[in-house]
N, C-alpha and C. Protein backbone atom coordinates (compact mmCIF):
# COMPACT_ATOMS: atom_id res chain seq x y z
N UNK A 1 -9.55 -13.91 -8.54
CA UNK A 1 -10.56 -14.94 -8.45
C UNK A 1 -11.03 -15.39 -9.83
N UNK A 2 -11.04 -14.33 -11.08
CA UNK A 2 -11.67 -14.87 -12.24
C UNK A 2 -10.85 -16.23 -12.71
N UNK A 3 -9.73 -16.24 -12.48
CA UNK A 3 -9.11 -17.05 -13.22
C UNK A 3 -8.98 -18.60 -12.20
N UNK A 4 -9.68 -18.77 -10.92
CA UNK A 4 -9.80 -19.71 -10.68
C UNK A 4 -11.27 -19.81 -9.84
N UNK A 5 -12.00 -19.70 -10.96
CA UNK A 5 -13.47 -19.57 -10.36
C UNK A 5 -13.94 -21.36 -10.65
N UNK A 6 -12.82 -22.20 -11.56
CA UNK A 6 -13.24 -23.82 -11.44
C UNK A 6 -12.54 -24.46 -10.17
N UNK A 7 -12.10 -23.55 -9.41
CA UNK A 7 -11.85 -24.03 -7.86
C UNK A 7 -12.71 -23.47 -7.14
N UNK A 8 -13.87 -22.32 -6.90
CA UNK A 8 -14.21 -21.34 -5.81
C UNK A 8 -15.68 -22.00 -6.00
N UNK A 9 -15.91 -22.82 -7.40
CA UNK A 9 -17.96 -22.91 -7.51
C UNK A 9 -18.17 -24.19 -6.68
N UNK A 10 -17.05 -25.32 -6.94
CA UNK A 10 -16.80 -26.35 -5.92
C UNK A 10 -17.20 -26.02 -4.35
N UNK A 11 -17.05 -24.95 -4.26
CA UNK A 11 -17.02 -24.68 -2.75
C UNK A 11 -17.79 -24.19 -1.89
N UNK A 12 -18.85 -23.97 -3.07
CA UNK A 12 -19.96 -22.82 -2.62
C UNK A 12 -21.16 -23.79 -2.04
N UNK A 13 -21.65 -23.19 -1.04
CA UNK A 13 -22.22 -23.62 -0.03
C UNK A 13 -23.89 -24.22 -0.54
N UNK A 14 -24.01 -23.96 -1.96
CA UNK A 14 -25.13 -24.47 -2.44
C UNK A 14 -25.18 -24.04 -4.12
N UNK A 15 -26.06 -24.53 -4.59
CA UNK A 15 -26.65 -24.16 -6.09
C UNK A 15 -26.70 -22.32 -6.34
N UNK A 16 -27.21 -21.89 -5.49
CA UNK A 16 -27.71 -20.04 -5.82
C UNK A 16 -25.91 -19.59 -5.77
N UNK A 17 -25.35 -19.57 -4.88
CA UNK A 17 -24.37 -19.42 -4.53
C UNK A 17 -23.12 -19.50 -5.52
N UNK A 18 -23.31 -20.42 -5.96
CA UNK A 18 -22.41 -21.29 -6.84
C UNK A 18 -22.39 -20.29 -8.77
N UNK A 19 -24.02 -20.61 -8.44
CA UNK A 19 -24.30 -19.17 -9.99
C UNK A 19 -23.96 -17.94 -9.59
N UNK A 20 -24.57 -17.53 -8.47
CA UNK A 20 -24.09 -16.38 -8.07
C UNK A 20 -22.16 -16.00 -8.48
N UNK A 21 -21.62 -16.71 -8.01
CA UNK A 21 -20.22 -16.59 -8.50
C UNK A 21 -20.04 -16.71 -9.69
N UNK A 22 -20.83 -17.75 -10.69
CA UNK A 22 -20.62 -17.61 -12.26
C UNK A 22 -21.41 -15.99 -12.72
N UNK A 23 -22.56 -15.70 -12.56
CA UNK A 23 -22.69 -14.81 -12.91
C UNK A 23 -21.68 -13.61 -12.78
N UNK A 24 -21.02 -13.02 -11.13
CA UNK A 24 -20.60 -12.26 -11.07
C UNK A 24 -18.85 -12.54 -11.97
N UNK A 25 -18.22 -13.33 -12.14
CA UNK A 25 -17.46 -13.63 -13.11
C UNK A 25 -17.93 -13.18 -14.48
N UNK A 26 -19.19 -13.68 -14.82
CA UNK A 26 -19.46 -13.37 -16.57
C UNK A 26 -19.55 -11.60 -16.67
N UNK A 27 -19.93 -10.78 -15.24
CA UNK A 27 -20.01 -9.65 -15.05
C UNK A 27 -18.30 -8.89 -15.15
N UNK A 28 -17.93 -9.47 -14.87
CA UNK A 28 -16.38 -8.95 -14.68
C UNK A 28 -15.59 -8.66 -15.92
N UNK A 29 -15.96 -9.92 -16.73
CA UNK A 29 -15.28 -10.62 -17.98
C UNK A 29 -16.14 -9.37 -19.03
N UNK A 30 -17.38 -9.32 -18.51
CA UNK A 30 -17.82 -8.13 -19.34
C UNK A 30 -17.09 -6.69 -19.61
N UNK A 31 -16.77 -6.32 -18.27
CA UNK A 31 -16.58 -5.24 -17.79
C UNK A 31 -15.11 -5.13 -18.33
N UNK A 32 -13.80 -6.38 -18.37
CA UNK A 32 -12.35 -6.25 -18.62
C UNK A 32 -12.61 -5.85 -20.42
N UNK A 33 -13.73 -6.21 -20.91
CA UNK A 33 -13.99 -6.55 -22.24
C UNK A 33 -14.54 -5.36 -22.63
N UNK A 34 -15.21 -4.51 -22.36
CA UNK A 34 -15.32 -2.88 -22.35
C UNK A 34 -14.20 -1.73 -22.17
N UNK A 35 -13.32 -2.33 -21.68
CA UNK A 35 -12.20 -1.62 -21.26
C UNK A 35 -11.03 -2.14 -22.21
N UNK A 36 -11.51 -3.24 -22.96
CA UNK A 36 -9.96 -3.37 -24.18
C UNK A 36 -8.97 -4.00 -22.36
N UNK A 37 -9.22 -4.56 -21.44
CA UNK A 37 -8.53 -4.51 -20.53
C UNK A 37 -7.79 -6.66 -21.01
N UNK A 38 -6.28 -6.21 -20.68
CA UNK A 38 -6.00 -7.70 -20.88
C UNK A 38 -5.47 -8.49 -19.22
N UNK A 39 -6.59 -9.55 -19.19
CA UNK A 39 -6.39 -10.34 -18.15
C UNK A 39 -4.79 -11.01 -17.94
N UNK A 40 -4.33 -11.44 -18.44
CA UNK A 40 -3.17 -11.77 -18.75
C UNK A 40 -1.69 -11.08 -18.17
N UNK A 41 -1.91 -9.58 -17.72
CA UNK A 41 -1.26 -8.72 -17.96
C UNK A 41 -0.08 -9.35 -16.69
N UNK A 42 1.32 -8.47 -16.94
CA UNK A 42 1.86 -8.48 -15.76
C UNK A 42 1.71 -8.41 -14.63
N UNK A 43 2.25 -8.86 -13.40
CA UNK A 43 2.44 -8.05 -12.11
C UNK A 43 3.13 -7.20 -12.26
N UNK A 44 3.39 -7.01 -10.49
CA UNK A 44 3.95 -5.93 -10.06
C UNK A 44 5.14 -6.18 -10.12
N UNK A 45 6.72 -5.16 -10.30
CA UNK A 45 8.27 -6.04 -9.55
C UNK A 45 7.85 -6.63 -9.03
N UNK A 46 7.47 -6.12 -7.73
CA UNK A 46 7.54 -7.06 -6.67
C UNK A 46 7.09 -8.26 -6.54
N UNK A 47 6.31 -8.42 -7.19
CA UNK A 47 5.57 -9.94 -7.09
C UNK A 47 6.23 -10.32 -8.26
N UNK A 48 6.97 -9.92 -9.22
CA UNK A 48 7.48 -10.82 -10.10
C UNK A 48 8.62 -10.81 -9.73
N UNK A 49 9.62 -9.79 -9.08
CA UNK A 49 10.72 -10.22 -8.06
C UNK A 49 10.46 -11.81 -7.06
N UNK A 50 9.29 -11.63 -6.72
CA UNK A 50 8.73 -13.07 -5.73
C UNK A 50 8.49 -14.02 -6.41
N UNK A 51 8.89 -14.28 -7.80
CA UNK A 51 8.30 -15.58 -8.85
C UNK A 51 7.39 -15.49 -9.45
N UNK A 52 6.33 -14.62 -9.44
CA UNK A 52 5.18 -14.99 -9.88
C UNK A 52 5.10 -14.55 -11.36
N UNK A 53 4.52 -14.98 -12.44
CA UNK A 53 4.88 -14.75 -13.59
C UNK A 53 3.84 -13.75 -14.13
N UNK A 54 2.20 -14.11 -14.34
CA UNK A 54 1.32 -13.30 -14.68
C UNK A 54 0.23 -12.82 -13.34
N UNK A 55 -0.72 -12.73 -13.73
CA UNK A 55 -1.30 -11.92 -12.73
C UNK A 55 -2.67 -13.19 -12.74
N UNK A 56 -2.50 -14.34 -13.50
CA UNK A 56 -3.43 -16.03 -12.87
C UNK A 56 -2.62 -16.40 -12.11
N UNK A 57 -1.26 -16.53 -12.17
CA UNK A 57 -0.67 -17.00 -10.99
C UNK A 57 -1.07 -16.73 -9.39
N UNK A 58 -0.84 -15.18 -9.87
CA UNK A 58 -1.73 -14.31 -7.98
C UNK A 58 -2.99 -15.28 -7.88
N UNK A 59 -4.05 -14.75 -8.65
CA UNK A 59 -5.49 -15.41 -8.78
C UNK A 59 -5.55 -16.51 -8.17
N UNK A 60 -4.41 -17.52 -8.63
CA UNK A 60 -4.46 -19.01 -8.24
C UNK A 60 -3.83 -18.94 -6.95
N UNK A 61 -2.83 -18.20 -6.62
CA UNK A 61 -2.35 -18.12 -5.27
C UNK A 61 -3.36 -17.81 -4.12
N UNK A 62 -4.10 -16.61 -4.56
CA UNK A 62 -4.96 -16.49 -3.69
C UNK A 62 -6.03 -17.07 -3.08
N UNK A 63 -6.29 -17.93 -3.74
CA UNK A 63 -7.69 -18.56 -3.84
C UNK A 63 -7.02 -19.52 -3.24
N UNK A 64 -5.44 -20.07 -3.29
CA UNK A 64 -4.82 -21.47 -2.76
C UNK A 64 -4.46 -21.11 -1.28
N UNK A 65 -4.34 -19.84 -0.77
CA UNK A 65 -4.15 -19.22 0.63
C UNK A 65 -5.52 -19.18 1.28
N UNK A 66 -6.58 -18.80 0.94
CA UNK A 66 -8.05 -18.94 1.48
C UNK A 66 -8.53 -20.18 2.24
N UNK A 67 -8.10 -21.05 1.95
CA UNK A 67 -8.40 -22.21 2.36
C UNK A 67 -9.70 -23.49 1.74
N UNK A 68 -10.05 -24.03 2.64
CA UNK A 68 -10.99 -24.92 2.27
C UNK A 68 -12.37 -24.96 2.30
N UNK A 69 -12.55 -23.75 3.01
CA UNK A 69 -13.89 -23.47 3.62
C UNK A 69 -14.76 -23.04 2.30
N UNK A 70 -16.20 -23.08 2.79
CA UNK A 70 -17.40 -22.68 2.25
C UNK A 70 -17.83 -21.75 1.91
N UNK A 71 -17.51 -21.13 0.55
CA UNK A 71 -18.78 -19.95 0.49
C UNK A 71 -19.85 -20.30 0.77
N UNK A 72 -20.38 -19.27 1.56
CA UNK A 72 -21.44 -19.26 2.19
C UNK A 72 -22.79 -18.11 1.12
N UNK A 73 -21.82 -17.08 0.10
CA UNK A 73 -22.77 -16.07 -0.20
C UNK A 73 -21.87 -15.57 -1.27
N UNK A 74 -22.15 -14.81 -2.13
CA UNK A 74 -21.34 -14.00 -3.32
C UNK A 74 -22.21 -12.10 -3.46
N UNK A 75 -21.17 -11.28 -3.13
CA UNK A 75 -21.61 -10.29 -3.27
C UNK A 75 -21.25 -9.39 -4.29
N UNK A 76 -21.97 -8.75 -4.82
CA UNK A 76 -21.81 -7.57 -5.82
C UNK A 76 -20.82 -6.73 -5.56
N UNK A 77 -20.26 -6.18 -6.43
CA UNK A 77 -18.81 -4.88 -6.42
C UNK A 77 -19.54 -3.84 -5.25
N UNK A 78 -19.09 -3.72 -4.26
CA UNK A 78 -19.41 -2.54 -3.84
C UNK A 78 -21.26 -2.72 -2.79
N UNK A 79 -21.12 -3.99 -2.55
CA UNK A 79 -22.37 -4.18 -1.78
C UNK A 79 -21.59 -5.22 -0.69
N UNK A 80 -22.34 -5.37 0.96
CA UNK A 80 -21.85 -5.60 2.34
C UNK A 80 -22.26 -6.60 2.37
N UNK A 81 -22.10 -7.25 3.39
CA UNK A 81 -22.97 -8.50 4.34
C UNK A 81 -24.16 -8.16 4.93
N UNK A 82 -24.91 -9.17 4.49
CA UNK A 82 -26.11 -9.18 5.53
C UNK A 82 -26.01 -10.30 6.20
N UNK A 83 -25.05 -11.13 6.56
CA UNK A 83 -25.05 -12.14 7.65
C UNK A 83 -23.87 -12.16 7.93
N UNK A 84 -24.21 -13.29 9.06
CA UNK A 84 -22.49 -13.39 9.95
C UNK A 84 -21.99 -14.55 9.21
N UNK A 85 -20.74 -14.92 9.78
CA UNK A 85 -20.17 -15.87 9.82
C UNK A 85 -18.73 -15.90 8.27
């Protein structure tokens, strides 16, 4: 998702929502950045057996399989839903 978060804020179901996803991105970017961790990095064979070249490609794939719909909410690493839908 970090690497196509200028497709996912479009989508978000309002203003809170929308930061909510920038923040938890600037949280992430923190966190790869503590770790010396490089975004960039390879896949797996397998997914590079399947074409895919780096690991934005997945990112962008995934986010292009999700569809069109609305975030509705953005949650923290390791925190649930409190609503439906």
């Amino acid at each position: 998702m970090r690497d196509a978060i200028h497709l996912l804020t479009p989508r978000a179901a309002d203003e809170e929502v929308g930061r909510a996803l920038i923040r938890e991105m600037a949280w992430y970017d923190n966190y790869l950045n503590e770790g010396a961790s490089d975004r960039s990095a390879n896949t797996t064979p397998g997914n590079k057996r399947g074409g895919l070249a780096n690991i934005v490609e997945k990112a962008l794939g995934s986010v292009a399989k999700s569809g069109p719909a609305r975030s509705l909410a953005c949650w923290r690493p390791g925190s649930g839903s409190t609503a439906r839908g």
